[in-house]
N, C-alpha and C. Protein backbone atom coordinates (compact mmCIF):
# COMPACT_ATOMS: atom_id res chain seq x y z
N UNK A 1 -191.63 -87.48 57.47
CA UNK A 1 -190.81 -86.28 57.47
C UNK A 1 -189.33 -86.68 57.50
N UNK A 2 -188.23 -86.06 56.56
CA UNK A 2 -187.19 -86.39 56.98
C UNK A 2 -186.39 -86.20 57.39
N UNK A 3 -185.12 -85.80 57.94
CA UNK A 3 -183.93 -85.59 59.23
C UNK A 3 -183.95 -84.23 58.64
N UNK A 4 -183.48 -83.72 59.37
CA UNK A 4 -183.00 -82.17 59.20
C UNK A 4 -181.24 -82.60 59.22
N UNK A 5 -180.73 -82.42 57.90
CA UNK A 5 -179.44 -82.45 57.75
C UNK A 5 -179.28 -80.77 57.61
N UNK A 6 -178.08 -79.92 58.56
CA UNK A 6 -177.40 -79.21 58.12
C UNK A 6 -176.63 -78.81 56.55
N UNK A 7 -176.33 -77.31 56.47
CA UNK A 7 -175.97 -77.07 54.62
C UNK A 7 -174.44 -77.99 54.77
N UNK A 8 -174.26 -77.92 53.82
CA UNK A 8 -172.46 -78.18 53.54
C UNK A 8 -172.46 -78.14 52.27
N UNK A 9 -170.73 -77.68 52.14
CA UNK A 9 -170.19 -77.40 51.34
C UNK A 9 -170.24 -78.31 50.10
N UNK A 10 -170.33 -79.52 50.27
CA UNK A 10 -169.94 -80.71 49.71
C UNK A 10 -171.69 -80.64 48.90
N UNK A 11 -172.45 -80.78 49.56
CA UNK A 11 -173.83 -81.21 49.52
C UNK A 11 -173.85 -79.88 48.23
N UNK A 12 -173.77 -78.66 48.58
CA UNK A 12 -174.11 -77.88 47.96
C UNK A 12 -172.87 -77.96 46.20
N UNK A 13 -171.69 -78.27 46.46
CA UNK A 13 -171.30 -78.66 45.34
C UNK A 13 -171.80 -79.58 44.56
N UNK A 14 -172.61 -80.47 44.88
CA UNK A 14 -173.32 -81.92 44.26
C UNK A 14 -174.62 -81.26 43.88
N UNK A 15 -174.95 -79.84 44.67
CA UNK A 15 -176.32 -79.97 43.83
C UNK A 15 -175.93 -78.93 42.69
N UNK A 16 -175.05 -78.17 42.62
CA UNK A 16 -174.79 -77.09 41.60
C UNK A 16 -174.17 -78.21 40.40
N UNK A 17 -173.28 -79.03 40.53
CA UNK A 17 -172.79 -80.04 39.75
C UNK A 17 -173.83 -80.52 39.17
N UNK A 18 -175.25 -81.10 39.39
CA UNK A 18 -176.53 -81.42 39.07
C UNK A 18 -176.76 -80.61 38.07
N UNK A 19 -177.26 -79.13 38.75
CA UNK A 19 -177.50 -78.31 38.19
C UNK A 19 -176.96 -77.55 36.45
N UNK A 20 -176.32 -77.70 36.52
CA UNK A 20 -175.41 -77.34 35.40
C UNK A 20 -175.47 -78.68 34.61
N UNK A 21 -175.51 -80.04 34.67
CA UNK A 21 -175.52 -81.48 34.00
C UNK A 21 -176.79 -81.61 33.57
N UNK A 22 -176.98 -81.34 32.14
CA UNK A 22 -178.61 -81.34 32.10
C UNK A 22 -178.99 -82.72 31.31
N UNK A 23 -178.16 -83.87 31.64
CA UNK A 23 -178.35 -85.16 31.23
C UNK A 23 -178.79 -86.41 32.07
N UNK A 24 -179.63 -86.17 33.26
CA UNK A 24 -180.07 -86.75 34.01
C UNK A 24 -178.66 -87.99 34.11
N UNK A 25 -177.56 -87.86 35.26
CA UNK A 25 -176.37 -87.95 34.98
C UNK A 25 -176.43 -89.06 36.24
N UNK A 26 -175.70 -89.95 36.19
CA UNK A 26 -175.76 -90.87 37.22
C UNK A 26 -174.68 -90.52 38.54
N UNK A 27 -174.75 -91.29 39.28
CA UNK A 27 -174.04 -90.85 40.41
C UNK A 27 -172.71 -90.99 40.00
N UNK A 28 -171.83 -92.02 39.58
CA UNK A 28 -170.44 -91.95 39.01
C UNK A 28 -170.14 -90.69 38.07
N UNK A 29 -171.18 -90.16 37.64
CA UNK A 29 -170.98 -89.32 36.50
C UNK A 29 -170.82 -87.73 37.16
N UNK A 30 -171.92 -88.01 38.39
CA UNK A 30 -171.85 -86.70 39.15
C UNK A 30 -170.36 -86.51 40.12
N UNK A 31 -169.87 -87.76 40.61
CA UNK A 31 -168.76 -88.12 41.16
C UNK A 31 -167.64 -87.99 40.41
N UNK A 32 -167.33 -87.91 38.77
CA UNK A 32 -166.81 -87.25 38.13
C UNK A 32 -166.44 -85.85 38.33
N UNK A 33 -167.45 -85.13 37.96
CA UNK A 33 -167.43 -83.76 37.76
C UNK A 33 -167.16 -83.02 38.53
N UNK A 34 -167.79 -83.74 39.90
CA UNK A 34 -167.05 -82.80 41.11
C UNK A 34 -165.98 -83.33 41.33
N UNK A 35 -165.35 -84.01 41.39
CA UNK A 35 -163.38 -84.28 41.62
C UNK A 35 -162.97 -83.11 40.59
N UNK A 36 -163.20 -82.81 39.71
CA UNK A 36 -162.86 -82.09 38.91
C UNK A 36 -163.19 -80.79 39.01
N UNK A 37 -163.72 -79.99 40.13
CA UNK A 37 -163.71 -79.08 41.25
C UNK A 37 -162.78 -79.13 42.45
N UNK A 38 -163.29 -80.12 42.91
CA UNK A 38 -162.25 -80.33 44.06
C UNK A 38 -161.98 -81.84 44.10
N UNK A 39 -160.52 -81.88 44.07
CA UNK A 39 -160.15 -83.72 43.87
C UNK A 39 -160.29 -84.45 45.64
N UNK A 40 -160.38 -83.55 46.41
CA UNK A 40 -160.85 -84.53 47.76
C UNK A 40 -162.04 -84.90 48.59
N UNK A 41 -163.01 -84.75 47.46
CA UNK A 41 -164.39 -85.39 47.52
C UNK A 41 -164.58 -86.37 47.21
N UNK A 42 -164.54 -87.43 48.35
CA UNK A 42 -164.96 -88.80 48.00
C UNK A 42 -165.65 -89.32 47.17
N UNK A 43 -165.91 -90.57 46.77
CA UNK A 43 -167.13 -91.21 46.35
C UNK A 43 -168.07 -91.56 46.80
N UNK A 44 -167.90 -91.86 48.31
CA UNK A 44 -169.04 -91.97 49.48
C UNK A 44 -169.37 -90.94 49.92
N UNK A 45 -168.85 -88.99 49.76
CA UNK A 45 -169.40 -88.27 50.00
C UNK A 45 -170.37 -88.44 48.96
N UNK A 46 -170.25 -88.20 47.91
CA UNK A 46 -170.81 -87.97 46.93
C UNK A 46 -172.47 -88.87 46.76
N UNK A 47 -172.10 -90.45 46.93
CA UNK A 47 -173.48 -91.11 47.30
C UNK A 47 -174.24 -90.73 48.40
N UNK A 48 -173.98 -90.55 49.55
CA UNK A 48 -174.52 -89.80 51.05
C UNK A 48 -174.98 -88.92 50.79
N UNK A 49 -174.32 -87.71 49.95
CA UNK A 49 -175.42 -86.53 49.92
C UNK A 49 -176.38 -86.39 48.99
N UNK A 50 -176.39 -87.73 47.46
CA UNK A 50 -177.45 -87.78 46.99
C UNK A 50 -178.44 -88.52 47.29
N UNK A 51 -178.19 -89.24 48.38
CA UNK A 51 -179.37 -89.88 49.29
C UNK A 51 -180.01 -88.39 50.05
N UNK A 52 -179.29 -87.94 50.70
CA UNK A 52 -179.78 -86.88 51.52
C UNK A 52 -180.81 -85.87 50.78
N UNK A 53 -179.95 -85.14 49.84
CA UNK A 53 -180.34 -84.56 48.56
C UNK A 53 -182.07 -85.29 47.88
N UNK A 54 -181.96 -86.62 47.69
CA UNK A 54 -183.27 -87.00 47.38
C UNK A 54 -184.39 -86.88 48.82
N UNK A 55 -184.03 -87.17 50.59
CA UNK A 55 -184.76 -87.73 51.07
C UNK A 55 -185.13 -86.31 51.27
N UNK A 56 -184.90 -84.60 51.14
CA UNK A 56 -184.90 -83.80 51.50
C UNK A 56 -185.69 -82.68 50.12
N UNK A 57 -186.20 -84.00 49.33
CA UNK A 57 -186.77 -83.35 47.91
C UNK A 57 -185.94 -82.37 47.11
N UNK A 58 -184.50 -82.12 47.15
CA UNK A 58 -183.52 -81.24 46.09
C UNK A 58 -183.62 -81.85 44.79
N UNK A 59 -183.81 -83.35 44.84
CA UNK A 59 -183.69 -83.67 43.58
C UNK A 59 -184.51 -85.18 43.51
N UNK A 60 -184.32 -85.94 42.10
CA UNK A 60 -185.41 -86.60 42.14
C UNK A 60 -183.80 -87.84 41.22
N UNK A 61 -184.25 -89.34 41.74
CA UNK A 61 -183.71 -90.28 41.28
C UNK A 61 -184.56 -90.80 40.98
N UNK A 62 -184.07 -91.62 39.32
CA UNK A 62 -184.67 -92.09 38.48
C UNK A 62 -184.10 -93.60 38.03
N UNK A 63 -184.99 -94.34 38.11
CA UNK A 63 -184.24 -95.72 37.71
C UNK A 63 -185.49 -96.01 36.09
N UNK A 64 -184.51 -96.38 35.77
CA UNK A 64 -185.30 -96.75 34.08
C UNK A 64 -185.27 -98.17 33.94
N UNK A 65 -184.56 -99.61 34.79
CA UNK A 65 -184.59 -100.46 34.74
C UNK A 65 -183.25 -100.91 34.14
N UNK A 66 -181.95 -100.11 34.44
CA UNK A 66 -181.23 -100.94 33.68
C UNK A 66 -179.83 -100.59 34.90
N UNK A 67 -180.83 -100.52 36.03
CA UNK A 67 -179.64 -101.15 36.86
C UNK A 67 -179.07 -100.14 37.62
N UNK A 68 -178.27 -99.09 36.66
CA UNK A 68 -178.08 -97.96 37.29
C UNK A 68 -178.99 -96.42 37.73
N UNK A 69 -178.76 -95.96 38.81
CA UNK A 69 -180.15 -94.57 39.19
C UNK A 69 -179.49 -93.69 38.71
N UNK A 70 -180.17 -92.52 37.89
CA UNK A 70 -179.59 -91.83 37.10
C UNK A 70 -180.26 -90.10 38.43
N UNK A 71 -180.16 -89.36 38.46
CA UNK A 71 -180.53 -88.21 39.05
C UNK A 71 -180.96 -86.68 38.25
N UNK A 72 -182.25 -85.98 38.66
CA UNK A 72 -182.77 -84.92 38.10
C UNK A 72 -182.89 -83.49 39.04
N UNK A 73 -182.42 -82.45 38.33
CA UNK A 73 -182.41 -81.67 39.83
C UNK A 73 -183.81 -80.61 39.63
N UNK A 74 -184.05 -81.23 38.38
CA UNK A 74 -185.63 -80.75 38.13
C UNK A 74 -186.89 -81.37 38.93
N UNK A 75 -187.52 -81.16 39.81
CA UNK A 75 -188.03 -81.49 40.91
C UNK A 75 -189.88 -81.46 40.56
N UNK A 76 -189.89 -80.22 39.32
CA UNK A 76 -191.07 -80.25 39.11
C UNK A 76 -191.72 -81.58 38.68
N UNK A 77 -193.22 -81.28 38.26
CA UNK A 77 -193.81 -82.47 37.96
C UNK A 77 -193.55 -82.94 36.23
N UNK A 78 -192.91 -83.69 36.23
CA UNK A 78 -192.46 -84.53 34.38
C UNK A 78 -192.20 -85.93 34.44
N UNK A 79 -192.13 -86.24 33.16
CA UNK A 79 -191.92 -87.32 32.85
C UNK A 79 -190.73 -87.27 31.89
N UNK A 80 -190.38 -88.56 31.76
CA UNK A 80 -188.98 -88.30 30.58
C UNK A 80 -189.17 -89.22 29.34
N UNK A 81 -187.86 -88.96 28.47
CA UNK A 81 -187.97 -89.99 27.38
C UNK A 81 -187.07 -90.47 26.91
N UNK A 82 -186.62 -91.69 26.85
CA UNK A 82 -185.47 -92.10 26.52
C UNK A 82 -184.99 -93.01 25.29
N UNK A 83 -184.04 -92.18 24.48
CA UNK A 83 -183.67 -92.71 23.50
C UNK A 83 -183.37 -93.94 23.30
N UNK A 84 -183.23 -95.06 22.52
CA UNK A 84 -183.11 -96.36 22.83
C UNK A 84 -182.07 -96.47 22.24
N UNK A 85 -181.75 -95.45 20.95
CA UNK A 85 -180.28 -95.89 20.50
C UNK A 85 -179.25 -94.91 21.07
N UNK A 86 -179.32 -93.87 21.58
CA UNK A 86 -178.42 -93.19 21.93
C UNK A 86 -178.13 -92.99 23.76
N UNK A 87 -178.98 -93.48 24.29
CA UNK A 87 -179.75 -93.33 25.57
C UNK A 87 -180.07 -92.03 26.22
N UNK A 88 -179.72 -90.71 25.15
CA UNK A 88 -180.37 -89.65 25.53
C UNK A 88 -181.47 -89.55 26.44
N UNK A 89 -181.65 -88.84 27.59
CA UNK A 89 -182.64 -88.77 28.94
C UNK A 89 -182.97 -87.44 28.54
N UNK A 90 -184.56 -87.09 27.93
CA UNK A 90 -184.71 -85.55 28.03
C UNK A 90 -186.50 -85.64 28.75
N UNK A 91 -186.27 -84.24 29.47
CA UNK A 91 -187.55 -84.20 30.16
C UNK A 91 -189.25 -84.00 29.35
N UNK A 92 -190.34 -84.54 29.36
CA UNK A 92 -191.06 -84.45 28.72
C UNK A 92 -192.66 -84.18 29.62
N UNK A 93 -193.54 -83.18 29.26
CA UNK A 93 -194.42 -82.69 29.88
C UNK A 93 -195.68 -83.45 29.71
N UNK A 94 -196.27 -84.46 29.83
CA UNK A 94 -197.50 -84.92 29.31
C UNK A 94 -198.78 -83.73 30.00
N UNK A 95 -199.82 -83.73 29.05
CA UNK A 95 -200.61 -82.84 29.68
C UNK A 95 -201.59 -83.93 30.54
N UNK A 96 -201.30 -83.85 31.67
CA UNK A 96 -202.01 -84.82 33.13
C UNK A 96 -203.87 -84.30 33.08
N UNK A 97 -204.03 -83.09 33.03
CA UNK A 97 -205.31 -82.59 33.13
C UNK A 97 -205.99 -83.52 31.65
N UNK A 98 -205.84 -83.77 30.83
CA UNK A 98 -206.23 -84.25 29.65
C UNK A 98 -206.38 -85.94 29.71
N UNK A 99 -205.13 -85.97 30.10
CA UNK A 99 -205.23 -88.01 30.47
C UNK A 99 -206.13 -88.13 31.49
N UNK A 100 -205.93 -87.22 32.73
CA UNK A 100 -206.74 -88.10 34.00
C UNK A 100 -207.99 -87.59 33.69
N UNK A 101 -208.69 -86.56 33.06
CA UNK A 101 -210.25 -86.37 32.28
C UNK A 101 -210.81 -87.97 31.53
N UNK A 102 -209.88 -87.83 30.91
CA UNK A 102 -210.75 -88.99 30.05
C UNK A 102 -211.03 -90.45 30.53
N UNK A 103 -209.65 -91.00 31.48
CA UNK A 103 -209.84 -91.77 32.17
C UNK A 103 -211.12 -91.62 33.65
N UNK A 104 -211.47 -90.35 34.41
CA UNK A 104 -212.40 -89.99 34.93
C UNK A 104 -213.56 -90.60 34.43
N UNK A 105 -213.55 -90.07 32.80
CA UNK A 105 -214.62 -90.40 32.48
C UNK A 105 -215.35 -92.06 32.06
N UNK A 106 -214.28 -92.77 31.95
CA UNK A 106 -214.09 -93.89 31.96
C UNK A 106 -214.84 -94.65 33.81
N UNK A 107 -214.56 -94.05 35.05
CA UNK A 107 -214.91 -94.27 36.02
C UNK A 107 -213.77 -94.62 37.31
N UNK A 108 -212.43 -94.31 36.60
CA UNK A 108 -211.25 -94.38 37.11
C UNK A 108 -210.99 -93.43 37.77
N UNK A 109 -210.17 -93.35 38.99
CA UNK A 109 -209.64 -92.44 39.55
C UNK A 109 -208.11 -92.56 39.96
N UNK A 110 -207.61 -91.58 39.59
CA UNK A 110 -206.03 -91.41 39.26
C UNK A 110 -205.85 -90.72 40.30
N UNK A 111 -204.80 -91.60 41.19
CA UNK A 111 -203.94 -90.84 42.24
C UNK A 111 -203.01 -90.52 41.91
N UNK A 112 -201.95 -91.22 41.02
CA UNK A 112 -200.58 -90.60 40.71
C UNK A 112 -199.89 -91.47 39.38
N UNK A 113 -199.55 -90.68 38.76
CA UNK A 113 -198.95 -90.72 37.11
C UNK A 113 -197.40 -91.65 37.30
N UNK A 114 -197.08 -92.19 36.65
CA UNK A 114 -196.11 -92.70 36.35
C UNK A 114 -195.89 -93.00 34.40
N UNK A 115 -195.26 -92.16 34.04
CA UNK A 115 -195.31 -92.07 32.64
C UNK A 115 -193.58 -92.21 31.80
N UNK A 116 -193.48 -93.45 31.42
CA UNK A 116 -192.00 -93.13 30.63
C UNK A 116 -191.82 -93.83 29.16
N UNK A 117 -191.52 -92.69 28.27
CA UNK A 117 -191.46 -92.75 27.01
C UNK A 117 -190.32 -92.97 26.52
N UNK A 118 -190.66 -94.23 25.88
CA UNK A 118 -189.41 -94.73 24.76
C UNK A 118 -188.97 -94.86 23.50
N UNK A 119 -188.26 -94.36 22.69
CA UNK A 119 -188.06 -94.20 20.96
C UNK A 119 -186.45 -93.99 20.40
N UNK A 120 -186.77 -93.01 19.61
CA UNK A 120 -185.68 -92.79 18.64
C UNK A 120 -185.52 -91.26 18.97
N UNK A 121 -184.66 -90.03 19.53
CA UNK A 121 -184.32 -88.94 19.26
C UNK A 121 -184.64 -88.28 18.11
N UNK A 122 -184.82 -87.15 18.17
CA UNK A 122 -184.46 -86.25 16.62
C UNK A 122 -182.90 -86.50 16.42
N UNK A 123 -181.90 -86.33 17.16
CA UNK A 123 -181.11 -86.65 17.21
C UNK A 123 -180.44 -87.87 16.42
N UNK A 124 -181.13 -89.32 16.65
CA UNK A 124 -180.78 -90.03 15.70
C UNK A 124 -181.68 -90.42 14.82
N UNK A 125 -182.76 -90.22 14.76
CA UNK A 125 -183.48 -89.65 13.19
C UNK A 125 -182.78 -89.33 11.91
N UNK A 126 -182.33 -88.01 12.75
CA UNK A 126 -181.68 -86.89 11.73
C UNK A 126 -180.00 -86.66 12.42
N UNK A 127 -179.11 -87.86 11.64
CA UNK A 127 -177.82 -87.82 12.03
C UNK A 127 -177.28 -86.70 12.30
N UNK A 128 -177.54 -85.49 11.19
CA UNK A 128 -176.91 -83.95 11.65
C UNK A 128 -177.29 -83.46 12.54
N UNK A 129 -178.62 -83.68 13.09
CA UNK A 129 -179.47 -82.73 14.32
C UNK A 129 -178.10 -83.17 15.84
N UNK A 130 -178.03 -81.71 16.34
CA UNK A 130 -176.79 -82.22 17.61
C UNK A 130 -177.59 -82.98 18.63
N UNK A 131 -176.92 -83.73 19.50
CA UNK A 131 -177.90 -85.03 20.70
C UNK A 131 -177.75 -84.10 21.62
């Protein structure tokens, strides 16, 4: 179970800042956007309350292996997919009832999914399509 942190102002600007960023946006990036609300929000506020923010389930951090944790304030259950040439992050639904059937039937039993998809965008496919 984790701490019972009180609301704040700050906390709640970082998650609306989230909210509105629908690019699974890293913490410098979220640390951006809010200075640009209010310029006397630290950078260590800003990491502190997305620790808090994750240990309190608001949001979900994502590491893809390249070092930096990127953040989702989409909480439901997904998976993502990430562009390799553009590094576009968009959310993607696998149907779970369908995979963990067949593997069932196989003699497997699935406690928990971990699924991440890697390619090319429509986006850079199709140079005109917007990213």
């Amino acid at each position: 179970m984790s701490p019972f942190f009180r609301k704040s102002r700050q906390r709640q600007m970082i998650l609306d800042t989230l909210s509105d960023m629908k690019t699974h946006p890293t913490a410098q990036e979220i640390f951006a956007r809010v200075r640009e609300v209010d310029s006397q929000v630290g950078q260590a506020t800003v990491y502190r309350n997305l620790r808090i923010l994750k240990e309190q389930g608001e949001i979900i951090e994502l590491s893809f292996g390249t070092g930096e944790k990127r953040y989702d304030r989409n909480v439901s259950r997904h998976e993502h997919f990430t562009c390799r040439r553009c590094g576009k992050i968009e959310d993607i639904y696998p149907n779970y009832r369908s995979l963990t059937g067949s593997l069932s039937e196989k003699g497997f039993q699935i406690d928990e999914w971990r699924i991440e998809a890697f390619g090319i965008c429509q986006g850079c496919i199709e140079p005109n399509q917007p990213h």
